[in-house]
Protein backbone atom coordinates (compact mmCIF):
# COMPACT_ATOMS: atom_id res chain seq x y z
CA UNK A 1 109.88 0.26 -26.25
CA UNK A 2 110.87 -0.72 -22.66
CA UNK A 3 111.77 -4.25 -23.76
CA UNK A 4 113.87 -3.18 -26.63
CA UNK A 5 115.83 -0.06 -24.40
CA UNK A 6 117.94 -3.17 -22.68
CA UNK A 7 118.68 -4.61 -26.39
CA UNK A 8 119.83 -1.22 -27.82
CA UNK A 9 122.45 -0.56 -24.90
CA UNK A 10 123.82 -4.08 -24.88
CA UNK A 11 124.47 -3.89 -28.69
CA UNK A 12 125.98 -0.34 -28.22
CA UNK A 13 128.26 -1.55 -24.79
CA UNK A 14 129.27 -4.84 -27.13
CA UNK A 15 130.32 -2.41 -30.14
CA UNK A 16 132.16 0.57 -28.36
CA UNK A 17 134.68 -1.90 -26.51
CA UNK A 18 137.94 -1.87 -27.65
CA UNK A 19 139.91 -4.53 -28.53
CA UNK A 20 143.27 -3.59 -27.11
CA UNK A 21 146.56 -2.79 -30.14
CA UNK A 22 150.45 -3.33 -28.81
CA UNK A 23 152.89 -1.89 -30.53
CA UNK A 24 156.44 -1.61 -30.16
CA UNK A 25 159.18 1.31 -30.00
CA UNK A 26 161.61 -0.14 -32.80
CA UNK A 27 165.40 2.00 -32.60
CA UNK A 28 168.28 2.11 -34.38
CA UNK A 29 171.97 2.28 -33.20
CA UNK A 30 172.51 5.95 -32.33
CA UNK A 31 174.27 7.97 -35.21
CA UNK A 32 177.19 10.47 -34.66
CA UNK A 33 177.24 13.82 -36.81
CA UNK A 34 179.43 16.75 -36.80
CA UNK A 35 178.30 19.81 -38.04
CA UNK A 36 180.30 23.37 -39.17
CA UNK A 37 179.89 25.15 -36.23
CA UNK A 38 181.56 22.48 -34.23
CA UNK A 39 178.42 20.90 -32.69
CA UNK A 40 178.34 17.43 -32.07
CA UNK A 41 174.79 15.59 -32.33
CA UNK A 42 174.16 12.13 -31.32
CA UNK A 43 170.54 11.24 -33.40
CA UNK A 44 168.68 8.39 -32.65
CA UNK A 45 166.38 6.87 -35.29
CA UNK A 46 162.61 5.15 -33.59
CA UNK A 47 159.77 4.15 -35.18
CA UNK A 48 156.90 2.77 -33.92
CA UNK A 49 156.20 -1.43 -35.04
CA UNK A 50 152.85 -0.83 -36.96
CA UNK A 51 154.51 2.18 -38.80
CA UNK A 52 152.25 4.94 -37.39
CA UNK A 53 154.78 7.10 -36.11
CA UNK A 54 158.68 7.93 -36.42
CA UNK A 55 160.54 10.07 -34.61
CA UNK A 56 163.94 11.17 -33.65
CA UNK A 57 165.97 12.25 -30.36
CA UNK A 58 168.86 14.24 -31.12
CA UNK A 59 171.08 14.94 -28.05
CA UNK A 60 173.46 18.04 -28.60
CA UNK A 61 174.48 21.05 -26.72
CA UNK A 62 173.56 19.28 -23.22
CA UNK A 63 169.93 19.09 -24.54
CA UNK A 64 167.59 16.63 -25.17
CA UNK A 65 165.29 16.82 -28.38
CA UNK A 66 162.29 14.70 -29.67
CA UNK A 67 161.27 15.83 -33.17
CA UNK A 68 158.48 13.75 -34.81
CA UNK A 69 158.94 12.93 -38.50
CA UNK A 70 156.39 15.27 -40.94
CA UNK A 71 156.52 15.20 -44.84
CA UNK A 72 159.02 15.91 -46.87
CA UNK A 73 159.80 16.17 -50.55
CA UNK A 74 163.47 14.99 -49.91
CA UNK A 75 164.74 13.24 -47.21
CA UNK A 76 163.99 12.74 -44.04
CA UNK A 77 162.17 15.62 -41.49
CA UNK A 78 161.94 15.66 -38.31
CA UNK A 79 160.30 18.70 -36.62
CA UNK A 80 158.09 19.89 -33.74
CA UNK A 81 156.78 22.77 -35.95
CA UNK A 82 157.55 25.60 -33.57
CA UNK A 83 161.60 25.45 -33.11
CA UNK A 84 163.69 22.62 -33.86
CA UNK A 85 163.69 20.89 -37.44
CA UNK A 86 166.23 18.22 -38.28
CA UNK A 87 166.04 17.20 -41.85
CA UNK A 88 168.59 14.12 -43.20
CA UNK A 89 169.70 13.54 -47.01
CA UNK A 90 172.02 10.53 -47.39
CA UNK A 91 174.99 11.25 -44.91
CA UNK A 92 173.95 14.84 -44.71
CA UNK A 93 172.11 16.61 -42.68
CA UNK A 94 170.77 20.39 -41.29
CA UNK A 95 169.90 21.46 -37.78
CA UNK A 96 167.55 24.42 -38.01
CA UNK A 97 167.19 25.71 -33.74
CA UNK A 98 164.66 28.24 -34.63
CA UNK A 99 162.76 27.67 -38.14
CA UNK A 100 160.62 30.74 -36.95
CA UNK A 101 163.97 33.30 -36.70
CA UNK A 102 164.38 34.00 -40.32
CA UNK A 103 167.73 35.83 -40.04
CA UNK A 104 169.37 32.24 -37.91
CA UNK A 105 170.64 29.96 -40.33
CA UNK A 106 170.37 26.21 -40.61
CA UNK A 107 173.64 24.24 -39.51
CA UNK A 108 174.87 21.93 -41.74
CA UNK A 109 176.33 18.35 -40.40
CA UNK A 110 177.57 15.41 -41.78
CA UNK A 111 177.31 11.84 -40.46
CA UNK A 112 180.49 10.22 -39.06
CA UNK A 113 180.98 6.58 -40.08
């Protein structure tokens, strides 16, 4: 058993190392959109090269928001699940600032070309 204890941990040391991934942050040209209420939102579009991840930043009101994507039956959604969901259709799109405040409404915006 002695002789074969040296064996076992080279094979597990050999397996557990990693062989290391790059990937990229891929972005789009930052899109303008103007909603009802007057707000103006600058949205930037990333993804990440092998696919695993997309995400916007929307900059509006002097604030600064990331918002990963999560599934949706329509669209596009972005949200971090706890305030801020940004959800695209076409050149259409809604800015919900609290999706846990049931009596705020959504803001609806529309992409400027």
């Amino acid at each position: 058993m002695k002789k074969l204890l040296p064996f076992i941990f080279a094979v597990i040391s050999i397996s557990t190392v990693a062989t290391p991934l790059t990937v990229d942050i891929v972005g789009n040209s930052p899109a303008n959109y103007h909603c009802n209420d007057g707000t103006k939102i600058i949205a930037t579009y990333y993804a990440l090269s092998d696919k695993s991840l997309q995400f916007v930043k929307l900059n509006f009101d002097k604030m600064k928001v990331t918002l990963p994507a999560v599934i949706s039956a329509s669209g596009s959604r972005y949200s971090d699940g706890y305030k801020n969901e940004w959800w695209i259709k076409g050149n259409n799109a809604t800015l919900n600032r609290d999706i846990n405040n049931k009596d705020q409404r959504p803001v609806e915006c529309r992409l400027v070309p």
